[in-house]
N, C-alpha and C. Protein backbone atom coordinates (compact mmCIF):
# COMPACT_ATOMS: atom_id res chain seq x y z
N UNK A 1 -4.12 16.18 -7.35
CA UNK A 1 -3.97 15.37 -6.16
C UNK A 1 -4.60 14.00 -6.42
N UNK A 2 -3.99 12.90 -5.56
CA UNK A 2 -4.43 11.28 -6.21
C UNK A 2 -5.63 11.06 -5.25
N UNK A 3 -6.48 10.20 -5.79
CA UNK A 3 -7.42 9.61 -5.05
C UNK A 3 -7.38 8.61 -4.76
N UNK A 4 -8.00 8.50 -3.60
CA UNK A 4 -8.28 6.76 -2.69
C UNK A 4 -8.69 5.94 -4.11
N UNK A 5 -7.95 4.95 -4.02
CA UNK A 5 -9.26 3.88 -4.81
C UNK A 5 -9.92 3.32 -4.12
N UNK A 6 -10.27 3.14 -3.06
CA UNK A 6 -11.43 2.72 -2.12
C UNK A 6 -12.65 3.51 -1.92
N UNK A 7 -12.22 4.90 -1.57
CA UNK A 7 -13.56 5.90 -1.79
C UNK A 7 -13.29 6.97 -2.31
N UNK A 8 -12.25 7.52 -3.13
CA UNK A 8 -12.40 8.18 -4.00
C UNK A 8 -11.92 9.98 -3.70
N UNK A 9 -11.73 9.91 -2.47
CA UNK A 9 -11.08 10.38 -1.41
C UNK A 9 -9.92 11.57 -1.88
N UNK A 10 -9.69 12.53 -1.75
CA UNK A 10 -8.67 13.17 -2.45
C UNK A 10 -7.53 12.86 -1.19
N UNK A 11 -6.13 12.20 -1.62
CA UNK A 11 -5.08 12.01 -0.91
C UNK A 11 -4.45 13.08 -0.73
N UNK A 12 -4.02 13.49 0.71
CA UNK A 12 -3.04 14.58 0.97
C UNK A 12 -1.90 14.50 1.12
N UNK A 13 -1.24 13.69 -0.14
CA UNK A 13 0.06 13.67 -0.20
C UNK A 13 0.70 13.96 -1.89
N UNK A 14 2.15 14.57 -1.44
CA UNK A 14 2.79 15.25 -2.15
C UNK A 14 3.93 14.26 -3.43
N UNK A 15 3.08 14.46 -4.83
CA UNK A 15 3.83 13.17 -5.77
C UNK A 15 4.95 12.97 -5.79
N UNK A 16 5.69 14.22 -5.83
CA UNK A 16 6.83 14.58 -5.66
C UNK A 16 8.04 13.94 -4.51
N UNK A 17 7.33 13.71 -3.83
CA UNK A 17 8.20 13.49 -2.15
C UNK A 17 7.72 12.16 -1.87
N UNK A 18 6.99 10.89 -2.32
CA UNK A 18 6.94 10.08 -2.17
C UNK A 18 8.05 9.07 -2.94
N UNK A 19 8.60 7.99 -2.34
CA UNK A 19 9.07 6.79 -3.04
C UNK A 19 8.47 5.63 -3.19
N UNK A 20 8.98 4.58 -3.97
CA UNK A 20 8.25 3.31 -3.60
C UNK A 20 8.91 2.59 -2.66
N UNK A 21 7.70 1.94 -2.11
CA UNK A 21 7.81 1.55 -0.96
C UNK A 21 7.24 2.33 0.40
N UNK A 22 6.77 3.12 0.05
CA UNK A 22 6.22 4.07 1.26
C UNK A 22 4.61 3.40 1.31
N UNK A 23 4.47 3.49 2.03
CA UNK A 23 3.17 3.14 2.58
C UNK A 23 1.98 4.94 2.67
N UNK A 24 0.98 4.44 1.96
CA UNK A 24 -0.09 5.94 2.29
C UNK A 24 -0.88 5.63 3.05
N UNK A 25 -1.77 6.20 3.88
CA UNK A 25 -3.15 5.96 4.46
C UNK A 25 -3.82 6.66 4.12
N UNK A 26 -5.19 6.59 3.46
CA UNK A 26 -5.95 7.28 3.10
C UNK A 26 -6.87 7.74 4.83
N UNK A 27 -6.99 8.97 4.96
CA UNK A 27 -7.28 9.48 6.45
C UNK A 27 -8.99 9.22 6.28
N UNK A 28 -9.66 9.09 5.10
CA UNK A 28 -10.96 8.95 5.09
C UNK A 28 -11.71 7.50 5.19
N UNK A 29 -11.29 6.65 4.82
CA UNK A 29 -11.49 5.43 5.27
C UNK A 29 -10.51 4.52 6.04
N UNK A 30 -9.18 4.63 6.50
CA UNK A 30 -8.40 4.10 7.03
C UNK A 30 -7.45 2.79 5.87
N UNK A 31 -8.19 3.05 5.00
CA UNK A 31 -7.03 1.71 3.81
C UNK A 31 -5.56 2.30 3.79
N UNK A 32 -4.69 1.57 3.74
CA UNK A 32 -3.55 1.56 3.61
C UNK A 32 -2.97 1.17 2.51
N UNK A 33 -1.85 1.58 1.57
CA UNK A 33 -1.78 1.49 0.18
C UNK A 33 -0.25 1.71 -0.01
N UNK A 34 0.20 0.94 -0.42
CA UNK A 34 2.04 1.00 -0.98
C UNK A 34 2.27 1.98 -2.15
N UNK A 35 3.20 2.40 -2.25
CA UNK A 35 3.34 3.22 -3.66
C UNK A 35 4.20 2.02 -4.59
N UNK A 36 3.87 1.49 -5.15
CA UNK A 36 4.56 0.71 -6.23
C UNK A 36 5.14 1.03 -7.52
N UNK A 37 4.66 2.50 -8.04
CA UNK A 37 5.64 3.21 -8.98
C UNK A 37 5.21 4.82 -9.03
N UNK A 38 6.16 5.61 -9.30
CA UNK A 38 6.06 7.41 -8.88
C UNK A 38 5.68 7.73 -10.18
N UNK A 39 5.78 7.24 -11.46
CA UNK A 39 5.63 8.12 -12.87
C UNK A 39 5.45 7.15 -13.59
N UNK A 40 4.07 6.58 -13.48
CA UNK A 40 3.02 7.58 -12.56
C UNK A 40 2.92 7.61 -11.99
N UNK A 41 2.23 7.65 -10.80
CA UNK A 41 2.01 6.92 -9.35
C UNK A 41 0.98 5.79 -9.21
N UNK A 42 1.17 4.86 -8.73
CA UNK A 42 0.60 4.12 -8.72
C UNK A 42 0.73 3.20 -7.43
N UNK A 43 -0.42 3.00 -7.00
CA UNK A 43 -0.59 2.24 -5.39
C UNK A 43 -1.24 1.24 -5.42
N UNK A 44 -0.82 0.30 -4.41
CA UNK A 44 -1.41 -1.34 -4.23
C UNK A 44 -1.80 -1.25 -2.89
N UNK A 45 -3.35 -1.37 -2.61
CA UNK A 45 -3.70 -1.78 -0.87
C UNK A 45 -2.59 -2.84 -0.27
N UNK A 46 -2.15 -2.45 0.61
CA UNK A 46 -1.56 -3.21 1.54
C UNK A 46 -2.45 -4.17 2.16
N UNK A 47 -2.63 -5.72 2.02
CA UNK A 47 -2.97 -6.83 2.28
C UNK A 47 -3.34 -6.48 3.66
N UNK A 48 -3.58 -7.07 5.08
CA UNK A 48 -3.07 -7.19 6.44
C UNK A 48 -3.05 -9.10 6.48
N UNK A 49 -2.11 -9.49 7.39
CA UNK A 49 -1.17 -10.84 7.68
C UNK A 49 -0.81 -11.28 6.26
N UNK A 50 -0.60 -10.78 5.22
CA UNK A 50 0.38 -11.24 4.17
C UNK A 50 1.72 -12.14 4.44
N UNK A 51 2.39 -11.09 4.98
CA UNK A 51 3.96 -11.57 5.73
C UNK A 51 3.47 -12.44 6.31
N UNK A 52 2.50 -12.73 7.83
CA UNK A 52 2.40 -13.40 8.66
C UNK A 52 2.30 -14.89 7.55
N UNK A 53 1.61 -14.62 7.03
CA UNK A 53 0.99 -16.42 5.81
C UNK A 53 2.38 -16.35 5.40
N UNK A 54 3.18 -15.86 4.33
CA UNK A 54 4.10 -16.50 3.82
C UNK A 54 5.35 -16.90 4.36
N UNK A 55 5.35 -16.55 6.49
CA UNK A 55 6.31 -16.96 7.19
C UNK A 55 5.79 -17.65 7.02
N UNK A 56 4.79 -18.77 7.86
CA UNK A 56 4.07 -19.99 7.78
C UNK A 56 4.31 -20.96 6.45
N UNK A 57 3.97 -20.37 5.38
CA UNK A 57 4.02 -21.30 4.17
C UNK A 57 5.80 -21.75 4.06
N UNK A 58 6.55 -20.64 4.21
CA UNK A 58 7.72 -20.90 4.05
C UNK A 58 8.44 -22.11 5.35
N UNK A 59 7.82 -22.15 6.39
CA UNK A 59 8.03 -22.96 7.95
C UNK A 59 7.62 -24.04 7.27
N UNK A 60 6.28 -24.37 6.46
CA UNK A 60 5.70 -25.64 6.55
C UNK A 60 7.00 -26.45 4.99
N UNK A 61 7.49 -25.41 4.37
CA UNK A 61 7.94 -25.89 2.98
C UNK A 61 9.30 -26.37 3.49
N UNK A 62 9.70 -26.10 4.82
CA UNK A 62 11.47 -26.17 5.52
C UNK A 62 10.76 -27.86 5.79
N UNK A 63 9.96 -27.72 6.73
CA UNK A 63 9.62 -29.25 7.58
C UNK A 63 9.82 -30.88 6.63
C-alpha cells in the first residue's frame, strides 16, 4: 500500500483501480495529491488557486 509523502501515512487506495488524473486525499493529514503515472504510481500534491493564478496570468497576457 502507497504512502502519504507528507506524513507517511499508509494510503487506502487500490493501485489497480486508480487512473491519472484522479485526485487522492490522504484521510490523515488532509493533502490532496494527483496521480500522475500508475506503473509506478506516482503522485503530485495538488497546489490550491493554481488554476485561479494562471486564469489571471492568461487575462493580464490577452489585455
Amino acid at each position: 500500500m502507497p504512502g502519504c509523502p507528507e506524513c507517511e501515512t499508509d494510503l487506502n487506495i487500490d493501485v489497480d483501480e486508480v487512473e491519472e488524473g484522479d485526485v487522492i486525499i490522504c484521510e490523515e493529514c488532509g493533502t490532496e495529491f494527483e496521480v500522475v503515472g500508475v506503473d509506478p504510481l506516482e503522485l503530485a500534491r495538488v497546489e490550491e488557486g493554481i488554476e485561479e493564478e494562471d486564469d489571471l496570468l492568461a487575462e493580464d497576457e490577452e489585455e
